[in-house]
N, C-alpha and C. Protein backbone atom coordinates (compact mmCIF):
# COMPACT_ATOMS: atom_id res chain seq x y z
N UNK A 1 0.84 -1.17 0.00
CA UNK A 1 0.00 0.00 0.00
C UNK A 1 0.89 1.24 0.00
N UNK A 2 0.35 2.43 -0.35
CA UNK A 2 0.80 3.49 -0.57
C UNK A 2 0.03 4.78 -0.64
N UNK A 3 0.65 6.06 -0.14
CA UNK A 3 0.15 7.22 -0.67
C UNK A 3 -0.09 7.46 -1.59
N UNK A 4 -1.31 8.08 -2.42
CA UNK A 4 -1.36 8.59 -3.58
C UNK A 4 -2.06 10.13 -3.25
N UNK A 5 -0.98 11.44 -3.81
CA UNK A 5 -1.62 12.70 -3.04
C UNK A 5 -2.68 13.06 -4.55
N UNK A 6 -3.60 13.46 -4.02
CA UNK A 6 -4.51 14.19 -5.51
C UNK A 6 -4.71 15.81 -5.06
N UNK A 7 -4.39 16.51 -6.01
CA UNK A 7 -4.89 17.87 -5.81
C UNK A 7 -6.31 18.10 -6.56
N UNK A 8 -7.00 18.94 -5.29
CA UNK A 8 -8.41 19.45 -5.57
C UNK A 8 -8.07 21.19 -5.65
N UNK A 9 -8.64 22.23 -6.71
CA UNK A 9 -9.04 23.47 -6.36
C UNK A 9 -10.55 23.59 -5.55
N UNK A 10 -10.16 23.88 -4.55
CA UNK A 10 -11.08 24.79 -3.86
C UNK A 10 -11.95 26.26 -4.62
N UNK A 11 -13.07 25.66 -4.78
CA UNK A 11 -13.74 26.96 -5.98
C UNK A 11 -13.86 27.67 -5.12
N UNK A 12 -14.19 28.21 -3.89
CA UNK A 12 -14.76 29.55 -3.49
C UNK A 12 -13.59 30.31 -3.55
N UNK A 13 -12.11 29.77 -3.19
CA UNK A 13 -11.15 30.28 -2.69
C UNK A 13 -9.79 30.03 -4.03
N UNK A 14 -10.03 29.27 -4.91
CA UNK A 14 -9.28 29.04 -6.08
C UNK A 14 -8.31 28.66 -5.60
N UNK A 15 -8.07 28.01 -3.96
CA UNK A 15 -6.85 27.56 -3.26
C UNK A 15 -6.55 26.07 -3.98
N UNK A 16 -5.74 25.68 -4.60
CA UNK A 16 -5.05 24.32 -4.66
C UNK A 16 -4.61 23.41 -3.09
N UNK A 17 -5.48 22.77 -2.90
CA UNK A 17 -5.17 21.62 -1.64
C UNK A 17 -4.83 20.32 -2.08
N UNK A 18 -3.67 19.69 -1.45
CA UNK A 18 -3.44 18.39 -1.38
C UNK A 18 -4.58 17.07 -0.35
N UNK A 19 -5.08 16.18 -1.13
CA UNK A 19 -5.42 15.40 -0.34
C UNK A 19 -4.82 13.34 -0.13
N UNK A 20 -4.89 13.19 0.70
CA UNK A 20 -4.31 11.58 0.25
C UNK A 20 -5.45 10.17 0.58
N UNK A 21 -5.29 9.32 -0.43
CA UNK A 21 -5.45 8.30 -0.44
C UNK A 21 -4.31 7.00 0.21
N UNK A 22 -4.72 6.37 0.66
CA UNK A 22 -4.79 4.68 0.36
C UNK A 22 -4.61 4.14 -0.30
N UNK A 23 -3.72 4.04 -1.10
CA UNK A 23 -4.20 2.71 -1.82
C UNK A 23 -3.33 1.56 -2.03
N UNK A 24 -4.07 0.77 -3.24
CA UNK A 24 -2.87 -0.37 -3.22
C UNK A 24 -3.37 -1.23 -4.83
N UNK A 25 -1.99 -0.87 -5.47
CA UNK A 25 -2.00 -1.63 -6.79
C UNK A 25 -2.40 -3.20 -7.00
N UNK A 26 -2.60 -3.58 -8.64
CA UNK A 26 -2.63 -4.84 -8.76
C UNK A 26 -3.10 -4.19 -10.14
N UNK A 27 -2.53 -5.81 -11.04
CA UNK A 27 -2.77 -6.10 -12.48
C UNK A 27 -4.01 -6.16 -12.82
N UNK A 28 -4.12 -6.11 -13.98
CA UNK A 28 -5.72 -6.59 -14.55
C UNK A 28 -5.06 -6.32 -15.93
N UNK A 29 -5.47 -7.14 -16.85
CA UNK A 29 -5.01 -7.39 -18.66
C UNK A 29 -3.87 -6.94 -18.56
N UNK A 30 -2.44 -7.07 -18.04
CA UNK A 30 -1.32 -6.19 -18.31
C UNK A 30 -1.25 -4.85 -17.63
N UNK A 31 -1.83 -4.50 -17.42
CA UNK A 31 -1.78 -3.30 -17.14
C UNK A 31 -1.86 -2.89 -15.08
N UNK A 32 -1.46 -2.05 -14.52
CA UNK A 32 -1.08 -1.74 -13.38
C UNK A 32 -2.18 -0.66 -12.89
N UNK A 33 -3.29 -1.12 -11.97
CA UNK A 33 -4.21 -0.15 -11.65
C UNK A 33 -4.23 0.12 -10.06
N UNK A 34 -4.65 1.11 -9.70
CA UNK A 34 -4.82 1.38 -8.25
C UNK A 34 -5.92 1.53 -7.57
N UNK A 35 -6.04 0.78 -6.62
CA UNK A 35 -7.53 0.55 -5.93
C UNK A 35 -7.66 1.66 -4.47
N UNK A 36 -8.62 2.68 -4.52
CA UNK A 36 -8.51 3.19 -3.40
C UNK A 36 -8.94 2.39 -1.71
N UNK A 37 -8.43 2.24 -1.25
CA UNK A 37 -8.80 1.46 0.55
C UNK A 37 -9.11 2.49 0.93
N UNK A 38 -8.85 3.45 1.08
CA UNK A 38 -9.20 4.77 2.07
C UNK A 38 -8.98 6.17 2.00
N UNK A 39 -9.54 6.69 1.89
CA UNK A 39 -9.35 8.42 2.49
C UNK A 39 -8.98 9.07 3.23
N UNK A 40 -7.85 9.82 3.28
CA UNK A 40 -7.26 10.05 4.53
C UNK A 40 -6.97 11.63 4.66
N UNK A 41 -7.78 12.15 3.77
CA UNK A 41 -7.98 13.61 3.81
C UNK A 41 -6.71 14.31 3.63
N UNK A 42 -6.63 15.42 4.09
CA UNK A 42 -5.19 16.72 3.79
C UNK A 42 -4.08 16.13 4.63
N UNK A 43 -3.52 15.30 6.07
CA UNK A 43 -3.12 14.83 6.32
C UNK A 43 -2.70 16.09 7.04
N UNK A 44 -2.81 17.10 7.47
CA UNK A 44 -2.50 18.58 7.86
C UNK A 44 -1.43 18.44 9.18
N UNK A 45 -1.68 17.26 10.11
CA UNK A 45 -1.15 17.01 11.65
C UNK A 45 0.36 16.34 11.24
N UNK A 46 0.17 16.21 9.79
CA UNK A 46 1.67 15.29 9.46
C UNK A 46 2.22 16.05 8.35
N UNK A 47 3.08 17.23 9.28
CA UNK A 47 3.75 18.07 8.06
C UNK A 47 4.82 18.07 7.17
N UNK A 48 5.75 16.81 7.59
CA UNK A 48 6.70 15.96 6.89
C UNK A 48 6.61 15.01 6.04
N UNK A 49 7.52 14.59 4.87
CA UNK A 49 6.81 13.32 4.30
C UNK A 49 7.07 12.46 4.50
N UNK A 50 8.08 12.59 5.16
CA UNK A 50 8.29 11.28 6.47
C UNK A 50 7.68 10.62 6.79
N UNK A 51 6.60 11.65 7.83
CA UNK A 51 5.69 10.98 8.69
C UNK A 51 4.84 10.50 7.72
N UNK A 52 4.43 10.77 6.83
CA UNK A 52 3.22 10.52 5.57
C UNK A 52 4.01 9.23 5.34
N UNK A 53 4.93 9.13 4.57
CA UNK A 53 5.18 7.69 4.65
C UNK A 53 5.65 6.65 5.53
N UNK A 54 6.24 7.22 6.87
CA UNK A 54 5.71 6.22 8.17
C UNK A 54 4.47 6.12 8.08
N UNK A 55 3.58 6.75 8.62
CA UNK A 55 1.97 6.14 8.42
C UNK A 55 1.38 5.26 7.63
N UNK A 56 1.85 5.49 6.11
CA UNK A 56 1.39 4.53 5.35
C UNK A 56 2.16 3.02 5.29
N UNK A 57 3.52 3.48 6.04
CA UNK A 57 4.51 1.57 6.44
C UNK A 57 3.63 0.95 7.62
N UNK A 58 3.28 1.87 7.90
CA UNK A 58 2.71 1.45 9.35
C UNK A 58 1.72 0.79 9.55
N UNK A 59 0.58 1.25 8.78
CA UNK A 59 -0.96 0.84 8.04
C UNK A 59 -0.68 -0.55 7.64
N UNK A 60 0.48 -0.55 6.73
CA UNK A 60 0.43 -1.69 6.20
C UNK A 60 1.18 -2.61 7.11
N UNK A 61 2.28 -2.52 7.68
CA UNK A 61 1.85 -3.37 9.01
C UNK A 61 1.19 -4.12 9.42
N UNK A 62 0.05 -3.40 9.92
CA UNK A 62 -1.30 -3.48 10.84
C UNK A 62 -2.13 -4.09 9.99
N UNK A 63 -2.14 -4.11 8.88
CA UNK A 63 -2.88 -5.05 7.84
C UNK A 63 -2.33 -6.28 8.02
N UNK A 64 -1.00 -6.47 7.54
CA UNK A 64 -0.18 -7.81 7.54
C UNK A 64 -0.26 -8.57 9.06
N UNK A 65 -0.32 -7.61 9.93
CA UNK A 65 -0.08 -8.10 11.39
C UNK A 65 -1.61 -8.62 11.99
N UNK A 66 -2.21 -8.50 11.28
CA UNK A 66 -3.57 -8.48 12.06
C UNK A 66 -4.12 -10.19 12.42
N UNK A 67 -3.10 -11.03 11.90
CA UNK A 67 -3.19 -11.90 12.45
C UNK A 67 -2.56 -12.11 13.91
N UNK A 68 -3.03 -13.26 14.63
CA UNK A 68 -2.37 -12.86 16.16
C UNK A 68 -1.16 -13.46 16.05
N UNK A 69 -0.31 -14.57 15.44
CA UNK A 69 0.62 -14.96 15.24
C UNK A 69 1.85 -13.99 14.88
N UNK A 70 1.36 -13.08 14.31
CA UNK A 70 2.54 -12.26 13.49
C UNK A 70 2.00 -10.88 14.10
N UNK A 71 3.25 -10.91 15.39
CA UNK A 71 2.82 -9.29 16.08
C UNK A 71 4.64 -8.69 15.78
N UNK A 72 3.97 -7.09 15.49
CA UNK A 72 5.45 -6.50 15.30
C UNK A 72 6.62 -6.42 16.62
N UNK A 73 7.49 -6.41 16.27
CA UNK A 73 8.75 -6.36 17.25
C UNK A 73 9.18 -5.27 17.80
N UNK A 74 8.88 -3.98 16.55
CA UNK A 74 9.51 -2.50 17.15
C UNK A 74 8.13 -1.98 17.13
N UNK A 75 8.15 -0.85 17.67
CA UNK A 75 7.26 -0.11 18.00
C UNK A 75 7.39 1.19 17.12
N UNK A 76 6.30 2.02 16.71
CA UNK A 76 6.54 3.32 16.15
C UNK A 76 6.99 4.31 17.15
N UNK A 77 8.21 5.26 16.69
CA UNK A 77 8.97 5.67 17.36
C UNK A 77 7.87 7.60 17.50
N UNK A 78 6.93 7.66 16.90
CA UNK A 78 5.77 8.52 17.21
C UNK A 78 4.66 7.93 17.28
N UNK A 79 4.31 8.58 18.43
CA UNK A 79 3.02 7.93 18.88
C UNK A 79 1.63 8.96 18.09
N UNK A 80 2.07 9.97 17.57
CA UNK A 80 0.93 10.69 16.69
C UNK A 80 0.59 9.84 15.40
N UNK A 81 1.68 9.13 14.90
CA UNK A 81 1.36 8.09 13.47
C UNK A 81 0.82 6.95 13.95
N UNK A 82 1.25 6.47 15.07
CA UNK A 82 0.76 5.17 15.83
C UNK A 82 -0.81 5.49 15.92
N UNK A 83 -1.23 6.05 16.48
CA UNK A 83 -2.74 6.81 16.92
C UNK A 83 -3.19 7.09 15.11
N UNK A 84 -2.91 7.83 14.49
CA UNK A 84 -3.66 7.61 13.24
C UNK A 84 -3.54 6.36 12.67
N UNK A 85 -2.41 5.67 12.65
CA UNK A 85 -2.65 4.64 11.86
C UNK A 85 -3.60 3.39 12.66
N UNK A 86 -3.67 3.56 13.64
CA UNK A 86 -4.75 2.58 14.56
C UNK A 86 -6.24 2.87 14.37
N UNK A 87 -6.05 4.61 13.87
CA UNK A 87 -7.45 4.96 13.42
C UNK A 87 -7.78 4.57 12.24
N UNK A 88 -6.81 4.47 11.07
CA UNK A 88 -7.35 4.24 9.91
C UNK A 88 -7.37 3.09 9.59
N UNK A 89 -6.84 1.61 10.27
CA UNK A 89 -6.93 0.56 10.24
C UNK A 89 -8.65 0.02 10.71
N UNK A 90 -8.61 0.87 11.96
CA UNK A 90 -9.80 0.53 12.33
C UNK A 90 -11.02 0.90 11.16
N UNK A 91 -10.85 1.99 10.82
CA UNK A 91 -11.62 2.09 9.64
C UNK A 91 -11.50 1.34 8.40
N UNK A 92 -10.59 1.03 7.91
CA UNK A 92 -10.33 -0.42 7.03
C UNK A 92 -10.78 -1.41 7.63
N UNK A 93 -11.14 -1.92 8.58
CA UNK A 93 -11.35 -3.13 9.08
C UNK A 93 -13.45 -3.01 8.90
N UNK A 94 -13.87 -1.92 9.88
CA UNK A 94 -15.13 -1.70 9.85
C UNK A 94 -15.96 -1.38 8.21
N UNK A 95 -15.37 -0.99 7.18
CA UNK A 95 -15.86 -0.44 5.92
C UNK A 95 -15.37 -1.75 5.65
N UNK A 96 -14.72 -2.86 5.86
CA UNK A 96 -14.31 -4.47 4.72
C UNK A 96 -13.46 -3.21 3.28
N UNK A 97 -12.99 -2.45 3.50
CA UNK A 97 -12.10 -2.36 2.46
C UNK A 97 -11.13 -3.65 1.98
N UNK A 98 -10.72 -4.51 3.30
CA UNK A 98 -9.33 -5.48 2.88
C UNK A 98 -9.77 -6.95 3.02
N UNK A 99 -9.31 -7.10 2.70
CA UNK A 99 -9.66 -9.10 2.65
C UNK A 99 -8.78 -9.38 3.91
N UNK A 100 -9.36 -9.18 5.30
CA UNK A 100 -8.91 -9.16 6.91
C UNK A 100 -9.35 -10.44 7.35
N UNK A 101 -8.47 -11.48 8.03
CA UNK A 101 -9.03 -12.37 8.38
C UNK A 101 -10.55 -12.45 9.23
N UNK A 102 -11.52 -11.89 9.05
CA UNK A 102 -12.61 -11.29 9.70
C UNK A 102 -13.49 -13.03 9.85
N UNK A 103 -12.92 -13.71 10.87
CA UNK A 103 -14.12 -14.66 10.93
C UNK A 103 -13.67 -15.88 9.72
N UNK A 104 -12.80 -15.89 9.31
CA UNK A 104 -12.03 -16.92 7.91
C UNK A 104 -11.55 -17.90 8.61
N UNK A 105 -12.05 -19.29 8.04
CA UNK A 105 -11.37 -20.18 8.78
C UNK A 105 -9.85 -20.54 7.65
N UNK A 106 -8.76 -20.27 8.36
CA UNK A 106 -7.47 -20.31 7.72
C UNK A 106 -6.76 -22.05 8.35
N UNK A 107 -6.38 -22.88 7.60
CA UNK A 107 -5.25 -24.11 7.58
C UNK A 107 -3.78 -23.56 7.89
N UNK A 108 -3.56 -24.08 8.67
CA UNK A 108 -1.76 -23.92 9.12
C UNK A 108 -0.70 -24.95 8.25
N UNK A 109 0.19 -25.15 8.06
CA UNK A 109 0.45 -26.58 7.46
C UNK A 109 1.70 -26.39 8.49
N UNK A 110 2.12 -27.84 8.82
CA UNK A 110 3.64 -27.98 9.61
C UNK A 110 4.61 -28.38 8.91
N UNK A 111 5.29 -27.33 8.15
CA UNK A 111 6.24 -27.85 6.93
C UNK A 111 7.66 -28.43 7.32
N UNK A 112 7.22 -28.68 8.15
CA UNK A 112 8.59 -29.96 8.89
C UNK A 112 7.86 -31.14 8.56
N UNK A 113 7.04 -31.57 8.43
CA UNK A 113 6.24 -32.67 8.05
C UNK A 113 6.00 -32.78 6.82
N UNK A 114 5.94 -32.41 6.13
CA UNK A 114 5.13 -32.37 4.77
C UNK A 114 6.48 -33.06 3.74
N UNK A 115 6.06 -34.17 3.18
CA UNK A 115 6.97 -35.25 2.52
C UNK A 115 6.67 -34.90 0.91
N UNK A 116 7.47 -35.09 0.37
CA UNK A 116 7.50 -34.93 -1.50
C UNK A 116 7.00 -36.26 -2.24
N UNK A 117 6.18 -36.64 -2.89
CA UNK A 117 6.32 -38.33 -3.56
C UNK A 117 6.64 -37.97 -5.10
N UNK A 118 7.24 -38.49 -5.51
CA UNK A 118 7.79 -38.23 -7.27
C UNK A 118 7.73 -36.94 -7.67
N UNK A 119 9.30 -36.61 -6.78
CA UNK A 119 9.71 -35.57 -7.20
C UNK A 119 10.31 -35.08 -8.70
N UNK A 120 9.95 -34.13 -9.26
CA UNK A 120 10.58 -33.94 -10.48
C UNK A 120 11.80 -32.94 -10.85
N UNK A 121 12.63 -33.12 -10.91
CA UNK A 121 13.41 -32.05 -11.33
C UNK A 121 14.15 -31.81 -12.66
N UNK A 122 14.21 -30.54 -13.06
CA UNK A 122 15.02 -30.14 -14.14
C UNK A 122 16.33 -29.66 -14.15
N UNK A 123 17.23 -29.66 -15.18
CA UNK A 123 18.65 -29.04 -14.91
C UNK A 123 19.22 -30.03 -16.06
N UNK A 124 20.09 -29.84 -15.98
CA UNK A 124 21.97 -30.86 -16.68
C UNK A 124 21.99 -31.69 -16.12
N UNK A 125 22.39 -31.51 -14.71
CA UNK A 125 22.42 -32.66 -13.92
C UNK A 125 21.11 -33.61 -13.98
N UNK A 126 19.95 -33.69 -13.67
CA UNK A 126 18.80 -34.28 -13.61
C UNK A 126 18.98 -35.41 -14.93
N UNK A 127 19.05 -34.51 -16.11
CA UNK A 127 19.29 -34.95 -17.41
C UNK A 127 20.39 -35.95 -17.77
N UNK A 128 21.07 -35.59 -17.13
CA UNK A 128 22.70 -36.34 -17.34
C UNK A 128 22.50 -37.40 -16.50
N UNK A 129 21.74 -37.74 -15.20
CA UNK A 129 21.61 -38.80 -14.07
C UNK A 129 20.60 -39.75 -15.02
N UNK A 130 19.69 -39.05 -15.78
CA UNK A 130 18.67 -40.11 -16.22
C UNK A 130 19.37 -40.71 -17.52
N UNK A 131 19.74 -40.25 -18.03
CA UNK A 131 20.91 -40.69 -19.49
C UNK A 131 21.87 -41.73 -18.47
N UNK A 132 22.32 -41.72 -17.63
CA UNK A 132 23.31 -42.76 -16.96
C UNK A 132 22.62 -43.95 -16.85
N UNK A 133 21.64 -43.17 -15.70
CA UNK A 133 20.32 -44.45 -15.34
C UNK A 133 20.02 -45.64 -16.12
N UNK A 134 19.22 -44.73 -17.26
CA UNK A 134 19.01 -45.38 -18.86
C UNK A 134 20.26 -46.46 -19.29
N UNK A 135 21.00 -45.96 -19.60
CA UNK A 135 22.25 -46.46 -20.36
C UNK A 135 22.84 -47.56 -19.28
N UNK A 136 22.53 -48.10 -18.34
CA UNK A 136 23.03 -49.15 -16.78
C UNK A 136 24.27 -48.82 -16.74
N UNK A 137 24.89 -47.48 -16.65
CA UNK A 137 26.60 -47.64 -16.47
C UNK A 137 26.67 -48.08 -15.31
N UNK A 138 26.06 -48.26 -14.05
CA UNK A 138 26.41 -48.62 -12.55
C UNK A 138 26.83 -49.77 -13.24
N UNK A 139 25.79 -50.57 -13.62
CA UNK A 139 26.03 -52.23 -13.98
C UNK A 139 27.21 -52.18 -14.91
N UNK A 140 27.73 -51.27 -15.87
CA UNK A 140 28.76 -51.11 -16.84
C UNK A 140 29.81 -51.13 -15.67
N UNK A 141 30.10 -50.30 -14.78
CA UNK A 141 30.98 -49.87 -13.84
C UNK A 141 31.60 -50.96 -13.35
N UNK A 142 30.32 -51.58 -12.28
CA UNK A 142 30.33 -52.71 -11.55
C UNK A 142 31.28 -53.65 -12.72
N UNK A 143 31.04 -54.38 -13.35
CA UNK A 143 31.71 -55.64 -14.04
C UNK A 143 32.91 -55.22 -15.20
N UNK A 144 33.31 -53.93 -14.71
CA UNK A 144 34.72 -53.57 -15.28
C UNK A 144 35.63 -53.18 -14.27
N UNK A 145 35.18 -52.70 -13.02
CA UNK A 145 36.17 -52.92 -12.21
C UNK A 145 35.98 -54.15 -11.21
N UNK A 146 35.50 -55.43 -11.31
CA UNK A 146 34.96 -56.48 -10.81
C UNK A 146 34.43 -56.18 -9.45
N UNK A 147 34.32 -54.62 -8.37
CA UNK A 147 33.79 -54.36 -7.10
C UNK A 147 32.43 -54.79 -7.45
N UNK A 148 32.22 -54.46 -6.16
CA UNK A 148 30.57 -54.24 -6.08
C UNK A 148 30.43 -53.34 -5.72
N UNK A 149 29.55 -52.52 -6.43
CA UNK A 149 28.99 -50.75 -6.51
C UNK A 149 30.02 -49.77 -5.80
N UNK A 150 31.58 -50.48 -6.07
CA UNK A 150 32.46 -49.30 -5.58
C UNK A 150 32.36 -47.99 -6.37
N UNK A 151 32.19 -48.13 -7.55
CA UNK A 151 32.09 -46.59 -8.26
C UNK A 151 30.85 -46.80 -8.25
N UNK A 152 30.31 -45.42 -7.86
CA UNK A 152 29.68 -44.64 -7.57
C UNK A 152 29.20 -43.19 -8.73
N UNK A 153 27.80 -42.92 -9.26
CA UNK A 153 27.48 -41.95 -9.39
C UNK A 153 27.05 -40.53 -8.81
N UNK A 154 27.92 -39.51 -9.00
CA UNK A 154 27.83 -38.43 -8.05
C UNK A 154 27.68 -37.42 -8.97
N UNK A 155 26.63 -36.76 -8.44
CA UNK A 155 25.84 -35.17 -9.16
C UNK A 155 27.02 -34.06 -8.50
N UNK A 156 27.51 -34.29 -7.46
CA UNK A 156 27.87 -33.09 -6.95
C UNK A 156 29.69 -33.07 -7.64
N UNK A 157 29.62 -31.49 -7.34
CA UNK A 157 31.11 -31.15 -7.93
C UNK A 157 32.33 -31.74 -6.82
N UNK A 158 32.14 -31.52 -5.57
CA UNK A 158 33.44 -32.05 -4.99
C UNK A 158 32.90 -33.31 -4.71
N UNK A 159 33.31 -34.53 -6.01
CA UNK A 159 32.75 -35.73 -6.09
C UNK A 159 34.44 -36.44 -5.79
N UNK A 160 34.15 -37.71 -4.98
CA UNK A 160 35.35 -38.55 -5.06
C UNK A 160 36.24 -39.31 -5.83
N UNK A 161 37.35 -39.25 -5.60
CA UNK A 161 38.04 -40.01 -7.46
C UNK A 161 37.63 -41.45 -7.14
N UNK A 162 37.07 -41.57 -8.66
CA UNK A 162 36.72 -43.18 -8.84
C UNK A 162 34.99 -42.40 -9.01
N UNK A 163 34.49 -41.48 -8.90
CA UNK A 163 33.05 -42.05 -9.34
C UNK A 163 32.92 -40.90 -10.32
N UNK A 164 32.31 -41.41 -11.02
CA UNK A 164 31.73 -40.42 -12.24
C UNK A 164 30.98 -39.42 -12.07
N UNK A 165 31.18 -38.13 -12.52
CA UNK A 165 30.99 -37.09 -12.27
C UNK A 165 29.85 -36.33 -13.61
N UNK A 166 28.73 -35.97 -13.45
CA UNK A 166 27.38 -35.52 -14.18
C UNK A 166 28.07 -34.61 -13.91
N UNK A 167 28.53 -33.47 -13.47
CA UNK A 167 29.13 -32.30 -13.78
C UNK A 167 29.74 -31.93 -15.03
N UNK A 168 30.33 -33.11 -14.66
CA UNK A 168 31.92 -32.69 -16.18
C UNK A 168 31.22 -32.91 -17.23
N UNK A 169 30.01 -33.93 -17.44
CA UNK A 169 29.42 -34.45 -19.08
C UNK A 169 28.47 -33.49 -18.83
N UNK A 170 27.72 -32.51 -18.24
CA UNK A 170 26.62 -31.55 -18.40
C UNK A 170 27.33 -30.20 -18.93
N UNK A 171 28.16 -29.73 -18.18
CA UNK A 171 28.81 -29.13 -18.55
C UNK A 171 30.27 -29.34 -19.28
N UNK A 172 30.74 -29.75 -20.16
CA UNK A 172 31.62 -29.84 -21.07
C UNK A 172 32.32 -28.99 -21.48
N UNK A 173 31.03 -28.43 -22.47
CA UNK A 173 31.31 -26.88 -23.58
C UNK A 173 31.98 -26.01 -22.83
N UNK A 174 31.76 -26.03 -21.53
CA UNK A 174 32.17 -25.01 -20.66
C UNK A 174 33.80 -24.96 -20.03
N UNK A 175 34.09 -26.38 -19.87
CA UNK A 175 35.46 -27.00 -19.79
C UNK A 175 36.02 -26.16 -20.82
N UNK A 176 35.74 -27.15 -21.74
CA UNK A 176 36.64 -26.35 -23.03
C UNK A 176 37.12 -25.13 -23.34
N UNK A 177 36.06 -24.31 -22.91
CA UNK A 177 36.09 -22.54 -23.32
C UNK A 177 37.07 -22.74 -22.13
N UNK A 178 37.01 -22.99 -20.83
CA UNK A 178 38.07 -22.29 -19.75
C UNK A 178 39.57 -22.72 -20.49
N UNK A 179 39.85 -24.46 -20.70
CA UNK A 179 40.95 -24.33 -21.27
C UNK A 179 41.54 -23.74 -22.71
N UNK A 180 40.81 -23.08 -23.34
CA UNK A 180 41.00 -22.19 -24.45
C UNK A 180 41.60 -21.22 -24.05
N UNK A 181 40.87 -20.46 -23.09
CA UNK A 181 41.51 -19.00 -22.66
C UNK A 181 42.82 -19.42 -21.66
N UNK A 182 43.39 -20.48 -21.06
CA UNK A 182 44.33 -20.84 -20.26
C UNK A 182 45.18 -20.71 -21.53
């Protein structure tokens, strides 16, 4: 969210006044539009733009925070922005300007728990492991150095001597160019 100031002329007085909005962007067909949340009049008590944009970090805050889990750590270091912005939240909350957890039943998930089943991945490496896979070099490996599964296939770069390395065959082209310029 953000300030947006609009100037009005005052007809009796032909005075030019600043007033501010609320608001807060989002897409629609490409394009970048702004939705007003609130009115927040001339802002007259906040003669810095400082404070104008503390207030509006602050707001948004108090939006994000309004769950009870996620309470802020620092405190506003004026208590005149603290006091408006508690006012104009409250008024965002009572008008449903925001999609506020108001009564929503919300799911937690415990992502220490939560397990992957057929994982997919992309890359060189991924590519280069399934080309090995395919092709049985383990079993190639195995009955040319007569061990059993002493060599080893390894994705990673600080791989051990003796196992084959998906690094070096994914990246190749790239070998080459370094020893060119050496």
């Amino acid at each position: 969210m953000f300030l947006k100031v609009i100037f009005k002329t005052i007809k009796a007085t032909g005075e030019r006044k600043r007033f501010y909005r609320l608001c807060e962007s989002y897409r629609f067909d490409n394009t970048v539009r702004h939705q007003t949340i609130l009115h927040l009049g001339s802002l007259d008590e906040l003669p810095l733009i400082d404070q104008r944009q503390a207030l509006a970090v602050r707001i948004n805050e108090l939006v994000k925070q309004h769950h009870p889990e996620k309470q802020s750590l620092f405190q506003t270091p004026d208590p005149l922005i603290e006091t408006l912005a508690q006012k104009y939240f409250a008024e965002i909350k009572e008008k449903q300007r925001l999609d506020i957890a108001g009564g929503k039943d919300y799911q937690g998930i415990d992502t220490d728990t939560v397990t992957n089943k057929n994982v997919r991945e992309s890359g060189a490496e991924w590519l280069c492991m399934q080309a090995l896979d395919q092709l049985n070099i383990r079993s190639f490996l195995t009955t040319i150095s007569g061990a059993r599964a002493t060599n080893t296939i390894s994705t990673y770069p600080h791989h051990q001597p003796g196992n084959l390395s998906c690094k070096r065959t994914a990246y190749q082209p790239m070998e080459k160019r370094k020893l060119r310029s050496l």
